[in-house]
N, C-alpha and C. Protein backbone atom coordinates (compact mmCIF):
# COMPACT_ATOMS: atom_id res chain seq x y z
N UNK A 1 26.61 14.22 117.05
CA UNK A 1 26.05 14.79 118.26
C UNK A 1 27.00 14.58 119.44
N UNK A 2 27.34 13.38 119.54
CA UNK A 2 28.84 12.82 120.37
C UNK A 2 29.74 13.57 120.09
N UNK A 3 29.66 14.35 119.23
CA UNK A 3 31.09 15.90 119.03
C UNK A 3 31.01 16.44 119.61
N UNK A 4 29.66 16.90 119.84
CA UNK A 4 29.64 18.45 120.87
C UNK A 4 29.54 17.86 122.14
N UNK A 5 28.90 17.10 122.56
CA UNK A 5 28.90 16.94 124.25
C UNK A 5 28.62 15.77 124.23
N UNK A 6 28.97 14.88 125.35
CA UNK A 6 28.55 13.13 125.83
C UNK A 6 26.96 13.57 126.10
N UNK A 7 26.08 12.49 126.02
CA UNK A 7 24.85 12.11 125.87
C UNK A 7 24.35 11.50 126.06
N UNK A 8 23.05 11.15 126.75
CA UNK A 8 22.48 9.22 127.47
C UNK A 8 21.66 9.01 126.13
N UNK A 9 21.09 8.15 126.07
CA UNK A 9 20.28 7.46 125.48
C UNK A 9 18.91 8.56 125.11
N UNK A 10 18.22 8.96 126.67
CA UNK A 10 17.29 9.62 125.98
C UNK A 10 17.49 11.21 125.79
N UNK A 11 18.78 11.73 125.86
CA UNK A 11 18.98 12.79 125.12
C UNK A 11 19.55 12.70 123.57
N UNK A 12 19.89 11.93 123.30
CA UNK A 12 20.24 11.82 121.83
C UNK A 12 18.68 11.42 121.11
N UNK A 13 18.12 10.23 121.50
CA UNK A 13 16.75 10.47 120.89
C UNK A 13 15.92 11.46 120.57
N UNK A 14 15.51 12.05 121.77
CA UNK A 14 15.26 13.39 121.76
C UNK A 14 15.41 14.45 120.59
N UNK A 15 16.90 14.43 119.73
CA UNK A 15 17.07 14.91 118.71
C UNK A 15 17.27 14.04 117.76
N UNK A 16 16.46 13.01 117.52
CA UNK A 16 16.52 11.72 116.37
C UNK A 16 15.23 11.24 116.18
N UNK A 17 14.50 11.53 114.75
CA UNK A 17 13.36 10.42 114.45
C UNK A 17 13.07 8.91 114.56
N UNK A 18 14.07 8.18 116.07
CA UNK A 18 14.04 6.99 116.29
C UNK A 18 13.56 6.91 117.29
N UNK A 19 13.87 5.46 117.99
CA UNK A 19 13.37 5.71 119.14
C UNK A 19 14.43 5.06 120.12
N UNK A 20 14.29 5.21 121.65
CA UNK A 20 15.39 5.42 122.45
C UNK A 20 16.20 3.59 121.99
N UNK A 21 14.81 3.02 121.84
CA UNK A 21 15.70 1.56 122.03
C UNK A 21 16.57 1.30 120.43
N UNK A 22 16.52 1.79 119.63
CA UNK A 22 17.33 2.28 118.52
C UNK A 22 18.53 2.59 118.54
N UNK A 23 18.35 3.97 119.66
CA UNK A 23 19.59 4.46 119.58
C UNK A 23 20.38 3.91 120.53
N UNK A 24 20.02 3.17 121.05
CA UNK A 24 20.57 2.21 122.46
C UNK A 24 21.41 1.34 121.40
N UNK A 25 20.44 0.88 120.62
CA UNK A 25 21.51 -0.36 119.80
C UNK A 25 22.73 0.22 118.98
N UNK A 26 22.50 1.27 118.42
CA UNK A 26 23.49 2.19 117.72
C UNK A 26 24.83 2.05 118.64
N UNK A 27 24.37 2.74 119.58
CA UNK A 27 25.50 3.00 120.44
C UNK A 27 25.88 1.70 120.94
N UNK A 28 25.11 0.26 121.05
CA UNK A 28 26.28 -0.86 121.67
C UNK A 28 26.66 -0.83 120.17
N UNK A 29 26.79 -1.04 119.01
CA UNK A 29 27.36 -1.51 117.86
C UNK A 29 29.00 -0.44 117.80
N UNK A 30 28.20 1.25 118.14
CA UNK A 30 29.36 1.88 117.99
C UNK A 30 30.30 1.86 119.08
N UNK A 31 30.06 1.56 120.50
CA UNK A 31 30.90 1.06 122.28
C UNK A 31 31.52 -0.22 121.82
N UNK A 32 30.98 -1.36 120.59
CA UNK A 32 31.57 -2.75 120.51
C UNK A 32 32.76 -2.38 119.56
N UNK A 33 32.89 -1.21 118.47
CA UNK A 33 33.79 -1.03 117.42
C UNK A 33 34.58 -0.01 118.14
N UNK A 34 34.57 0.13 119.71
CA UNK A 34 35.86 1.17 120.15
C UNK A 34 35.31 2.61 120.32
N UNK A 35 34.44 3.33 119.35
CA UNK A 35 34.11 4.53 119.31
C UNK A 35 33.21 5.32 119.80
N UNK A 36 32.99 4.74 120.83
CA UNK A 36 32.35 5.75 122.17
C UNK A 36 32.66 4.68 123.30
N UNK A 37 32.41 5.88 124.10
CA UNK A 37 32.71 4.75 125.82
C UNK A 37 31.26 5.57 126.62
N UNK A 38 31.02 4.39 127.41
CA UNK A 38 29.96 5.01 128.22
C UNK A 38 30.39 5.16 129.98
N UNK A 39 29.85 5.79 130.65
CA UNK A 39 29.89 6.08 132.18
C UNK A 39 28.30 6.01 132.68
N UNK A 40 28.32 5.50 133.96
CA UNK A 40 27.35 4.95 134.58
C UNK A 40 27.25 6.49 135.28
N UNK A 41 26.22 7.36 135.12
CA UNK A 41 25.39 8.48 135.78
C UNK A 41 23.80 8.32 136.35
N UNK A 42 24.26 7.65 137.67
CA UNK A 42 22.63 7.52 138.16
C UNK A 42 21.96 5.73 137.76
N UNK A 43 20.82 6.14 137.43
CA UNK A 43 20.48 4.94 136.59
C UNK A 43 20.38 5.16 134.89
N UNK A 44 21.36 6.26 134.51
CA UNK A 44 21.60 5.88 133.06
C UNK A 44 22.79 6.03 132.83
N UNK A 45 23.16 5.71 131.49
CA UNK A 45 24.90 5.72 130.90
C UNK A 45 25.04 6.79 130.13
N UNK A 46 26.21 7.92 130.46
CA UNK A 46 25.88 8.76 129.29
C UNK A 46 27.43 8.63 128.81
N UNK A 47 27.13 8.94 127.19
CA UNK A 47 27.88 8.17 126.00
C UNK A 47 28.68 9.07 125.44
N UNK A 48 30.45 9.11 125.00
CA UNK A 48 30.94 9.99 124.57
C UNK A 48 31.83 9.32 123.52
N UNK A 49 32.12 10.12 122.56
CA UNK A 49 33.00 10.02 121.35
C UNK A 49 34.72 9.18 122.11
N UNK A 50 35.23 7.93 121.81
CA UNK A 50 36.27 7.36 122.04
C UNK A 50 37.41 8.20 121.14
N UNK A 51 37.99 9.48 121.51
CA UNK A 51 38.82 9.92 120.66
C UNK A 51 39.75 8.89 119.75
N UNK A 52 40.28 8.25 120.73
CA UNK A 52 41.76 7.09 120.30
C UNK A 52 40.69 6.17 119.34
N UNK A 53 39.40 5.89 119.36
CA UNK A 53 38.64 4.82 118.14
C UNK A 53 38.52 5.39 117.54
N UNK A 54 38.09 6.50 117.46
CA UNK A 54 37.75 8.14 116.11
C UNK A 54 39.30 7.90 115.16
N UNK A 55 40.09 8.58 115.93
CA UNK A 55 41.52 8.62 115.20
C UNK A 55 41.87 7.03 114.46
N UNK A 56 41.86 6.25 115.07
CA UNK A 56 42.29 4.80 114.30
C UNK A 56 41.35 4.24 113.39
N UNK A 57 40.04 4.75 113.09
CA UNK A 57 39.29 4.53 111.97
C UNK A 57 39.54 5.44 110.84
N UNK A 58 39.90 6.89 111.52
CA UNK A 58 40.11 8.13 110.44
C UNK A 58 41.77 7.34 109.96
N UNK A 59 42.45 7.32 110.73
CA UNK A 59 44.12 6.60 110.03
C UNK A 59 43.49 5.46 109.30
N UNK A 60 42.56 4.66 109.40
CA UNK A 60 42.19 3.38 108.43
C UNK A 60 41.81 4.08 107.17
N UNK A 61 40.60 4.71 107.05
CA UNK A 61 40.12 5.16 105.84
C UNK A 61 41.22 5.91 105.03
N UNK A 62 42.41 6.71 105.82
CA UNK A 62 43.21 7.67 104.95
C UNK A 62 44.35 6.37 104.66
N UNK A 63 44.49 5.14 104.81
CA UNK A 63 45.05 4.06 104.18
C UNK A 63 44.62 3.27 102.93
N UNK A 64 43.14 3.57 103.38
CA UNK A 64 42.49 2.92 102.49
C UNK A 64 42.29 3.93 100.59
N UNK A 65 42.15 5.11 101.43
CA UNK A 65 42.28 6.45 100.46
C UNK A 65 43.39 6.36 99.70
N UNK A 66 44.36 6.39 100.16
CA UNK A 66 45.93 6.49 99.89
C UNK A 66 46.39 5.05 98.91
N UNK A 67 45.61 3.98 99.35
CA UNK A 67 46.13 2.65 98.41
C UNK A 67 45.14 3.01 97.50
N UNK A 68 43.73 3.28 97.33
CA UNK A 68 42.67 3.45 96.19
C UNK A 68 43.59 4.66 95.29
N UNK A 69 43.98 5.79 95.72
CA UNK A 69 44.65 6.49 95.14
C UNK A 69 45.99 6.45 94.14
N UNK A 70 46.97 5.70 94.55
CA UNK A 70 47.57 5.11 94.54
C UNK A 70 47.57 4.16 93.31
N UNK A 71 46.75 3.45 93.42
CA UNK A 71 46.01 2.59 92.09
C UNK A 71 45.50 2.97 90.92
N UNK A 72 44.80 3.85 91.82
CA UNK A 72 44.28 4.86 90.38
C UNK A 72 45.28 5.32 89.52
N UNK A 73 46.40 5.91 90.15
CA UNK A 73 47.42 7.02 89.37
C UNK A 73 48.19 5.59 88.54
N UNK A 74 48.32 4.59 89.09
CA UNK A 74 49.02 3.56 88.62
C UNK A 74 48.13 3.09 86.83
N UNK A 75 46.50 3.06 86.95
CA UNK A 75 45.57 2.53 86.53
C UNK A 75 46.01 3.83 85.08
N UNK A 76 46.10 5.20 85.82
CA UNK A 76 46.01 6.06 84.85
C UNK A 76 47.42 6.29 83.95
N UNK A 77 48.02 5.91 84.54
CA UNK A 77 49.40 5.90 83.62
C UNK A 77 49.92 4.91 82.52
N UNK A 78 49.54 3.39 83.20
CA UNK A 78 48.89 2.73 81.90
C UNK A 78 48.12 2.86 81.22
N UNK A 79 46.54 3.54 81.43
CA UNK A 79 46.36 4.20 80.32
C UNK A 79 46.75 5.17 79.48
N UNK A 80 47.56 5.94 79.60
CA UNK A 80 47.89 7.17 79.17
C UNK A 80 48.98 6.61 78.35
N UNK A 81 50.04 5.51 79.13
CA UNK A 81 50.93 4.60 78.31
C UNK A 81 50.27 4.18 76.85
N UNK A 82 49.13 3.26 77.23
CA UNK A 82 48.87 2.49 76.36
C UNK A 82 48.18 3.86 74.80
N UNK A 83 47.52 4.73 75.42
CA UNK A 83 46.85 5.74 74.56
C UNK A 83 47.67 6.30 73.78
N UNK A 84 49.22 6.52 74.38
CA UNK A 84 50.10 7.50 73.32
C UNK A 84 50.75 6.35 72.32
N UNK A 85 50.77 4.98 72.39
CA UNK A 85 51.75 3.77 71.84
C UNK A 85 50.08 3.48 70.69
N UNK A 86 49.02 3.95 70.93
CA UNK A 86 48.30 3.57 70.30
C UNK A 86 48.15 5.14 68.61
N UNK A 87 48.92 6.03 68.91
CA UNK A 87 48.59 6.97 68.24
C UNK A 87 49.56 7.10 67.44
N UNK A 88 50.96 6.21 67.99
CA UNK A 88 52.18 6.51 67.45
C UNK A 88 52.34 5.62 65.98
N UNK A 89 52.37 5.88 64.89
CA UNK A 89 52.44 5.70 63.44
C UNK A 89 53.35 4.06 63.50
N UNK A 90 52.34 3.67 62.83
CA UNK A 90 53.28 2.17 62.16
C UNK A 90 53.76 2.14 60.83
């Protein structure tokens, strides 16, 4: 929802089966991990997507992708090793 436009508290509820003090906590957990920032409008805060925290979690996971991957092809070539040494005639 933080994609399309910044948002306070009780407009994001509004479109969520929670309730405001919910999504209040959401958002300090996601403002404490970098990925939204808030601005003081009035007497509420309205909340937007931290591009630069977005990008450095998306570069984490495609590290994390890339070593799981990585492993795998490693995982699969010893098998494939071990499968053809197992077929080959004694």
């Amino acid at each position: 929802m933080l994609a399309r436009q910044p948002s306070s508290v009780g407009e994001l509820a509004d479109q969520l089966p929670i309730t405001p003090q919910a999504v209040s906590q959401h958002l300090g957990v996601l403002r404490a991990g970098g990925l939204v920032v808030a601005r003081p409008d009035g007497t509420r805060r309205v909340y937007r997507l931290n591009t630069q925290g977005v990008a450095a979690l998306k570069a984490y996971f495609e590290r994390i992708w890339d070593d799981a991957l990585a492993a795998y092809q490693k995982a699969a070539d010893v098998a494939a090793d071990n499968f053809d040494h197992e077929k080959e005639p004694t």
